[in-house]
C-alpha atoms as a PDB file:
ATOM      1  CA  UNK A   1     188.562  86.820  84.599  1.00  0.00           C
ATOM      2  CA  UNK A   2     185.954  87.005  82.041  1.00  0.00           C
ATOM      3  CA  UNK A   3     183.433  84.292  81.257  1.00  0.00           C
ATOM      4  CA  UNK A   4     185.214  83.826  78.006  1.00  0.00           C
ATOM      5  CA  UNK A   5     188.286  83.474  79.483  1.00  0.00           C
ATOM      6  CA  UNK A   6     187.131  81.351  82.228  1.00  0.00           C
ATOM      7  CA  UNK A   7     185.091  79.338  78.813  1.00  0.00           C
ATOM      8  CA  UNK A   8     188.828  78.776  77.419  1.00  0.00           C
ATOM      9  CA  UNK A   9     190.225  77.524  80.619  1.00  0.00           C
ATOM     10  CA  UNK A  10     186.930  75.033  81.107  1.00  0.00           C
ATOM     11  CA  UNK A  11     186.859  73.323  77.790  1.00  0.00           C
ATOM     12  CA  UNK A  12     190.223  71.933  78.589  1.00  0.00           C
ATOM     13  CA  UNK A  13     188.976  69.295  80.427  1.00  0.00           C
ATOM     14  CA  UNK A  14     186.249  68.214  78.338  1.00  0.00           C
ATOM     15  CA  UNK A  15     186.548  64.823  77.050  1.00  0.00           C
ATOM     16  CA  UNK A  16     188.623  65.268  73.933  1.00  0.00           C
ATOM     17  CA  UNK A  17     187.379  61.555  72.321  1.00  0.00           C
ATOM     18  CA  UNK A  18     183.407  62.340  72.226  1.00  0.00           C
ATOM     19  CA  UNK A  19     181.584  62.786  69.158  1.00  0.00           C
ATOM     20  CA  UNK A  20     179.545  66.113  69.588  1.00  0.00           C
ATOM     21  CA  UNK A  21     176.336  63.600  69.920  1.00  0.00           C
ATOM     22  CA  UNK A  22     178.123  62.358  73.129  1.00  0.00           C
ATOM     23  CA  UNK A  23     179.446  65.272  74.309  1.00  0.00           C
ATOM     24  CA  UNK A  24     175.972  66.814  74.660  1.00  0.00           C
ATOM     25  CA  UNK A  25     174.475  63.710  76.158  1.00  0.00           C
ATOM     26  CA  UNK A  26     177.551  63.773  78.742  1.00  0.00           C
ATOM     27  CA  UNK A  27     176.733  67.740  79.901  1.00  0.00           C
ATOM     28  CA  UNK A  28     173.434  67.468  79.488  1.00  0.00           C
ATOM     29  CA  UNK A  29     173.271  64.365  81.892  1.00  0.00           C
ATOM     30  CA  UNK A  30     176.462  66.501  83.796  1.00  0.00           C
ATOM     31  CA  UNK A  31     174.091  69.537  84.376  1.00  0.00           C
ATOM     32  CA  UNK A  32     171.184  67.155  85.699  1.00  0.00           C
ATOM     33  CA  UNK A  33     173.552  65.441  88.375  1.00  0.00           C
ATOM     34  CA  UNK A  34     175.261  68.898  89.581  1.00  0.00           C
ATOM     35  CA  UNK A  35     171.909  70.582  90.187  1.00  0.00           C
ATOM     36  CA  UNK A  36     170.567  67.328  91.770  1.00  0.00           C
ATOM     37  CA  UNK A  37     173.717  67.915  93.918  1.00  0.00           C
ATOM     38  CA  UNK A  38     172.245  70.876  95.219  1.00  0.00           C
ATOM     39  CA  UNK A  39     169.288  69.935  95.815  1.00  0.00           C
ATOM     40  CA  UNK A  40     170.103  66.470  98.091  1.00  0.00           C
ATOM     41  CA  UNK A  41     172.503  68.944 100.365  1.00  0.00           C
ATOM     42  CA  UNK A  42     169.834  71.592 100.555  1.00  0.00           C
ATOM     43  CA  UNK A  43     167.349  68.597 101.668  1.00  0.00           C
ATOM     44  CA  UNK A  44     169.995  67.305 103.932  1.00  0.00           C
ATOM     45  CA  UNK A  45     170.841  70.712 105.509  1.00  0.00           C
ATOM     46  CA  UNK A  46     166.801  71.521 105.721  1.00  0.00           C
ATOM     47  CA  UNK A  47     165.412  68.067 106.966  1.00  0.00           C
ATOM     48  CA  UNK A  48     168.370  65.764 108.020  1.00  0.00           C
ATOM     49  CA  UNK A  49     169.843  67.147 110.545  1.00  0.00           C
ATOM     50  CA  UNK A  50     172.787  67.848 108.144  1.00  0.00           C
ATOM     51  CA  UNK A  51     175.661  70.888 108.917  1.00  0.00           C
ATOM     52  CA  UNK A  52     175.351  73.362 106.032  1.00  0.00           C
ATOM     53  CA  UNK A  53     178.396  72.954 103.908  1.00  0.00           C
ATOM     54  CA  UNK A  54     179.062  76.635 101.714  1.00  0.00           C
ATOM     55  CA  UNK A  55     182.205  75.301 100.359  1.00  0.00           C
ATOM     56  CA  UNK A  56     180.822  72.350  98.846  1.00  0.00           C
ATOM     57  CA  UNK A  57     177.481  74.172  97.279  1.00  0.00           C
ATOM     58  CA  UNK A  58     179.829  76.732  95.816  1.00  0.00           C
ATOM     59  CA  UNK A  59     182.254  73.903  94.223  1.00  0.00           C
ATOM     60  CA  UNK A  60     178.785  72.805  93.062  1.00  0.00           C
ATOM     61  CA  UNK A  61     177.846  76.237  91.332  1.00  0.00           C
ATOM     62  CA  UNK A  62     181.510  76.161  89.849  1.00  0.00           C
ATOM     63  CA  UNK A  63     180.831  72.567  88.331  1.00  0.00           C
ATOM     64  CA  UNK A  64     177.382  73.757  86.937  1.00  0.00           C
ATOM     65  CA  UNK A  65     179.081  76.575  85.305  1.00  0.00           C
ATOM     66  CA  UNK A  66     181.863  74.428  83.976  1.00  0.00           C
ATOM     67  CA  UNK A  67     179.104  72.658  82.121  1.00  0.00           C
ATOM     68  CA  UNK A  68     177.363  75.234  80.608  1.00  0.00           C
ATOM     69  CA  UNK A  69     180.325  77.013  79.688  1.00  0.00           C
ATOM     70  CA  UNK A  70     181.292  73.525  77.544  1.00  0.00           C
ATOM     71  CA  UNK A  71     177.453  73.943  76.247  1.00  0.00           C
ATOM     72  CA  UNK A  72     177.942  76.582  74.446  1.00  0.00           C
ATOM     73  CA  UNK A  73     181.828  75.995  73.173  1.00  0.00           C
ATOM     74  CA  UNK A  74     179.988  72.340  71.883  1.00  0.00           C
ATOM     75  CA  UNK A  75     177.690  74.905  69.934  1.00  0.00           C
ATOM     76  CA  UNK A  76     180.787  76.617  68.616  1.00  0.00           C
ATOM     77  CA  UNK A  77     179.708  79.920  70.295  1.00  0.00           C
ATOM     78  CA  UNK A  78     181.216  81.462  73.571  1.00  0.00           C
ATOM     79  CA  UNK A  79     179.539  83.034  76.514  1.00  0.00           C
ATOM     80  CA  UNK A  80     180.050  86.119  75.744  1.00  0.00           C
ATOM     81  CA  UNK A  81     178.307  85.723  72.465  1.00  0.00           C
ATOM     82  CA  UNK A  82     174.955  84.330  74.225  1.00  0.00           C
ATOM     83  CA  UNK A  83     174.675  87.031  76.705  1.00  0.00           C
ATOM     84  CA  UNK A  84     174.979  89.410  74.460  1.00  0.00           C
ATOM     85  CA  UNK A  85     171.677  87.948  72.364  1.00  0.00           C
ATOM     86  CA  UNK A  86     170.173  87.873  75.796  1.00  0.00           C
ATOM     87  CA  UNK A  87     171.122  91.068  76.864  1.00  0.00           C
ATOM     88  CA  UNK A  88     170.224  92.982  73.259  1.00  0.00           C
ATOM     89  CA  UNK A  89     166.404  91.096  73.995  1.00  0.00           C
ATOM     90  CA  UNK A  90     165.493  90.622  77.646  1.00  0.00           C
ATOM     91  CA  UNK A  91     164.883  93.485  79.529  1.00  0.00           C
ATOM     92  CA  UNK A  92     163.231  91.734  82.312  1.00  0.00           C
ATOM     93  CA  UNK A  93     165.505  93.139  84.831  1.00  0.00           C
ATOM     94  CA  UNK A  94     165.081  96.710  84.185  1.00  0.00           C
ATOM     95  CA  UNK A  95     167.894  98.206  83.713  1.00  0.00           C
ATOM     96  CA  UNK A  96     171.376  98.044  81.526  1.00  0.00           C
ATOM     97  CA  UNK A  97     172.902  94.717  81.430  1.00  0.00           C
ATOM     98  CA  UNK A  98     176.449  94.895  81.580  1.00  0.00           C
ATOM     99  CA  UNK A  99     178.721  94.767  78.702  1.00  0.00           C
ATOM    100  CA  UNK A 100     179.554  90.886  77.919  1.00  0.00           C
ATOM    101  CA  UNK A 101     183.015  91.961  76.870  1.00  0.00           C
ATOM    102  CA  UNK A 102     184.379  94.087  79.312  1.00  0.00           C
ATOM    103  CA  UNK A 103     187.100  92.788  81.205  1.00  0.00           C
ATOM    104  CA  UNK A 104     184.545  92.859  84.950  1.00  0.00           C
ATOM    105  CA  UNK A 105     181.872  91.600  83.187  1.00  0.00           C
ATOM    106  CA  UNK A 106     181.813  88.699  85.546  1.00  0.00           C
ATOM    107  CA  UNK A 107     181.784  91.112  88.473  1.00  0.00           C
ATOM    108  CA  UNK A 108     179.209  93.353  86.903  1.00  0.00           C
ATOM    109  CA  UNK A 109     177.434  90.585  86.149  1.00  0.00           C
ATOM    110  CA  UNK A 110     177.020  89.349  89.393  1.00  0.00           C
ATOM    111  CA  UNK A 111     176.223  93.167  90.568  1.00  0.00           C
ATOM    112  CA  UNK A 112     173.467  93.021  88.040  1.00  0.00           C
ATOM    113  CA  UNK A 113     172.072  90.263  89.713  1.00  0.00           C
ATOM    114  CA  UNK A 114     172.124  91.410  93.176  1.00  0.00           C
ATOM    115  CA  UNK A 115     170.191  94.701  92.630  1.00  0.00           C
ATOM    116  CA  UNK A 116     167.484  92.696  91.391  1.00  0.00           C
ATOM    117  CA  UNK A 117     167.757  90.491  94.031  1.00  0.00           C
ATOM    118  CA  UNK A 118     167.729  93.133  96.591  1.00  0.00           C
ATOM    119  CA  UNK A 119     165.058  94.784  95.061  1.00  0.00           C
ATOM    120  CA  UNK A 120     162.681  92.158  95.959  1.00  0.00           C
ATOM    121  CA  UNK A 121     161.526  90.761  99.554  1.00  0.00           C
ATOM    122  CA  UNK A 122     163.782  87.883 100.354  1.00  0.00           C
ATOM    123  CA  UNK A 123     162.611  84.527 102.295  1.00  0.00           C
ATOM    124  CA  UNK A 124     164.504  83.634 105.323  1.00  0.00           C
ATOM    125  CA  UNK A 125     167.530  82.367 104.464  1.00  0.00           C
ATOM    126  CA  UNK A 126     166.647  78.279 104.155  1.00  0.00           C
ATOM    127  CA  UNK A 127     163.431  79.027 102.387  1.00  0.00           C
ATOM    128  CA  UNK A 128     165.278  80.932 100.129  1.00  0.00           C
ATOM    129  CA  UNK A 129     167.944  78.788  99.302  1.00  0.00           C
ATOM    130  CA  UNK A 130     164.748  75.760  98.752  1.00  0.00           C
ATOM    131  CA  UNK A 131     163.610  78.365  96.326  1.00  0.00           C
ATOM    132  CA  UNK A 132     166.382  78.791  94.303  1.00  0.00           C
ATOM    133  CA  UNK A 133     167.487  75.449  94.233  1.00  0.00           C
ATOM    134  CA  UNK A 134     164.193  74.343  92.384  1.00  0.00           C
ATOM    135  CA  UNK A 135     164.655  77.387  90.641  1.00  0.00           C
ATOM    136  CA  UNK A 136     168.400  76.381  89.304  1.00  0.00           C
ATOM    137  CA  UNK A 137     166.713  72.601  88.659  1.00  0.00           C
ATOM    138  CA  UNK A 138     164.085  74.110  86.656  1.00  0.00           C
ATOM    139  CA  UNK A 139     166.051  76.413  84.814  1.00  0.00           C
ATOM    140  CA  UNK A 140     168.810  73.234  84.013  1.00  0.00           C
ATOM    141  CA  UNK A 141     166.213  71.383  82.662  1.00  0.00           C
ATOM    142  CA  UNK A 142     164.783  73.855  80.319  1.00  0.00           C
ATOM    143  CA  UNK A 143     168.797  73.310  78.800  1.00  0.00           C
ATOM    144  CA  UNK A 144     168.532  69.594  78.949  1.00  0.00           C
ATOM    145  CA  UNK A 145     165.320  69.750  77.103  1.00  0.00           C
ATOM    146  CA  UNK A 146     166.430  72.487  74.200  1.00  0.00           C
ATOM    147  CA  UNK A 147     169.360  69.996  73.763  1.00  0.00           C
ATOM    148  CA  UNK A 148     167.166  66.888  73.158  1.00  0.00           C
ATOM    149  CA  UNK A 149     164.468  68.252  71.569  1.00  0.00           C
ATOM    150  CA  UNK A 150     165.792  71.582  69.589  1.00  0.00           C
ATOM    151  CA  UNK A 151     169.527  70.863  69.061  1.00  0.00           C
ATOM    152  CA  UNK A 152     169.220  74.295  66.998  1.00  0.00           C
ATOM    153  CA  UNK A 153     172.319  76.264  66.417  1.00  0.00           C
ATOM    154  CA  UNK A 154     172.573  79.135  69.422  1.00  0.00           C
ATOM    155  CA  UNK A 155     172.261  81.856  67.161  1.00  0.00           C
ATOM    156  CA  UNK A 156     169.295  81.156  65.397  1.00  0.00           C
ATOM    157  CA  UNK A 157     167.269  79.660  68.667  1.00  0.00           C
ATOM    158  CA  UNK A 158     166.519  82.439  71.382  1.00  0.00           C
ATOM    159  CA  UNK A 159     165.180  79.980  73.868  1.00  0.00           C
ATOM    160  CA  UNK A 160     168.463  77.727  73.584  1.00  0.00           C
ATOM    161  CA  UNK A 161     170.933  80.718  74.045  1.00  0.00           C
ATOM    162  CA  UNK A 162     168.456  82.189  76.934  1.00  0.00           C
ATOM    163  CA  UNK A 163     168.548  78.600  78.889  1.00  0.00           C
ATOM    164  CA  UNK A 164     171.910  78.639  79.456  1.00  0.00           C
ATOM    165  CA  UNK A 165     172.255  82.347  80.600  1.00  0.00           C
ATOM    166  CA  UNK A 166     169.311  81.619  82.890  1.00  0.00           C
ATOM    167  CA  UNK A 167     171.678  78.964  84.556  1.00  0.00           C
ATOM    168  CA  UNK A 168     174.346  81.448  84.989  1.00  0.00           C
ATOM    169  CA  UNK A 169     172.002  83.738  86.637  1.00  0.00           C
ATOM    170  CA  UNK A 170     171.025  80.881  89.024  1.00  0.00           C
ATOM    171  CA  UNK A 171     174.390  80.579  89.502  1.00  0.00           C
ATOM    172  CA  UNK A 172     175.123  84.339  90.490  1.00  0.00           C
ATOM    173  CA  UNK A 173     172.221  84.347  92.837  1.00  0.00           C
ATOM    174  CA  UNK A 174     173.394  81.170  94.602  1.00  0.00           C
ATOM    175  CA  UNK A 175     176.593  83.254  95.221  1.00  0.00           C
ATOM    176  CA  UNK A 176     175.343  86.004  96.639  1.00  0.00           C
ATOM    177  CA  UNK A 177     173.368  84.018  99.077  1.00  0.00           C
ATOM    178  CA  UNK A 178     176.243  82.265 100.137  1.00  0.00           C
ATOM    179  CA  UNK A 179     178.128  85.421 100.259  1.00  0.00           C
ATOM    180  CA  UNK A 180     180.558  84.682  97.541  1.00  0.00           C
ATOM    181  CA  UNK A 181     181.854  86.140  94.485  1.00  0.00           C
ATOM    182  CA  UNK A 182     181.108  84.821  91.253  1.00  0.00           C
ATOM    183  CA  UNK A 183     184.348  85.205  89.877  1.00  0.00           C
ATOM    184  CA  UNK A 184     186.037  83.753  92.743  1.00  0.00           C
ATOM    185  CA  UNK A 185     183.846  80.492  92.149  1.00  0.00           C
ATOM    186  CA  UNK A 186     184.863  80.225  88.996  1.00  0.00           C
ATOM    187  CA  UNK A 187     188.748  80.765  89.275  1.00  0.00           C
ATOM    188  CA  UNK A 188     188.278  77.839  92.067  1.00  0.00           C
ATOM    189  CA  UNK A 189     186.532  75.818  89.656  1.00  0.00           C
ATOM    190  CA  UNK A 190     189.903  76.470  87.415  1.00  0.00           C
ATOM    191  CA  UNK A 191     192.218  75.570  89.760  1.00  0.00           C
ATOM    192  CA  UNK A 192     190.468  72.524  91.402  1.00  0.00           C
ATOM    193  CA  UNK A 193     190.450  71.424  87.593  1.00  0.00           C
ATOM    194  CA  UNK A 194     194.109  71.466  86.964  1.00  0.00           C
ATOM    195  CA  UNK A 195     195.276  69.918  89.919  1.00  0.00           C
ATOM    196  CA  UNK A 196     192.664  67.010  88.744  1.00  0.00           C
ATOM    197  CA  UNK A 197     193.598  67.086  85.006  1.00  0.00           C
ATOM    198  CA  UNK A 198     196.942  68.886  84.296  1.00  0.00           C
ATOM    199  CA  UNK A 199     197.685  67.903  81.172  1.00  0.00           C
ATOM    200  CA  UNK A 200     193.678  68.008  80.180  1.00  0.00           C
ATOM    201  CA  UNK A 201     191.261  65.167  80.040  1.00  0.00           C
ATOM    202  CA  UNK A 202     192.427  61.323  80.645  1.00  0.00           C
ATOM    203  CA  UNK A 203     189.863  58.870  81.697  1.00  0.00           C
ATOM    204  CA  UNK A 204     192.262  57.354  83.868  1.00  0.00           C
ATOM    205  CA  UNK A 205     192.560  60.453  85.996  1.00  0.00           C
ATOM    206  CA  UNK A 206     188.901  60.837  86.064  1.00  0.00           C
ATOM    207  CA  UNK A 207     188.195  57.168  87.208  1.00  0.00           C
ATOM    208  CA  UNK A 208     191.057  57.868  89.959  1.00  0.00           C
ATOM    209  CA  UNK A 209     190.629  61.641  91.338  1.00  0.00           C
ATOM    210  CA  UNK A 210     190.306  62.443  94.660  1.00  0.00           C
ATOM    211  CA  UNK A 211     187.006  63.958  95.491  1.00  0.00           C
ATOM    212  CA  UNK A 212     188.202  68.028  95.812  1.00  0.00           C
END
């Protein structure tokens, strides 16, 4: 799967009946409450006595990229398009990003990530996750407040395609601490969508999911 493949699949279930004023107050607010999802099981898990759930934070990652994915789509670009501005500029990581249209670019993506990760001294593993939990927070709101306060097309604003990419990195570190694969994540995120909206969107099916 590639992340504009995986964009196609995600957009599905966006709410067909929002004005685009709406539909960016609806992810923004959606990409606020999935990070703060995070964050209250990493609390939980650190300081409550709580069992530390993997499924459930990577069902969260999928989620946040669900949103960011229907982001960009609401800025009629795709994600391939705004990694490849980020790529072509940011050369923080040192070496060659990989190519946002290859068919593994979700897979190389992730790989991308994980050398850098590796390259520097982790925490132990709950510090680290603490760390990269206010990290993906952070990083969320930077989107939240390019949305209210820039609402600039994505190809003429460098900070409002960057935002979202930085979210997607988040989201790639989050899965290698949990052991995961990125693409995996995502494809779950796909599945656990159509068994909740087959035929796309309906309020009525939102109001009565089941929590999966």
């Amino acid at each position: 799967m590639t992340f504009d493949e995986y964009q196609k699949l995600a957009i599905r279930t966006i709410n067909p009946k929002l004005t685009r004023e709406e539909r960016l107050d609806m992810l923004a607010l959606g990409l606020l409450g999935e990070s703060g999802e995070v964050a209250e099981a990493i609390k939980k898990w650190r300081y409550h006595g709580h069992s530390f759930d993997e499924d459930k934070l990577a069902k969260e990652i999928g989620d946040l990229c669900w949103y960011v994915a229907c982001l960009v789509a609401t800025y009629n670009s795709t994600l391939s398009a705004v990694l490849e501005a980020v790529f072509r500029i940011d050369k923080s990581f040192g070496h060659q990003w990989p190519d946002p249209f290859d068919s593994n670019v979700v897979v190389a993506f992730q790989r991308a990530v994980e050398e850098y990760c590796i390259r520097r001294p982790l925490r132990s593993l709950p510090t680290q996750l603490s760390y990269e939990t206010q990290h993906l927070c952070t990083d969320c709101n930077k989107v939240v407040r390019a949305v209210i306060f820039g609402d600039l097309e994505f190809p003429t604003c460098y900070q409002v395609v960057q935002y979202p990419v930085l979210v997607l990195t988040d989201c790639a570190r989050y899965a290698f601490l949990l052991n995961r694969s990125l693409e995996q994540i995502l494809v779950d995120n796909i599945c656990k969508l159509r068994e909740r909206y087959p035929d796309g969107f309906t309020a009525e099916r939102s109001i009565n999911r089941s929590e999966t």
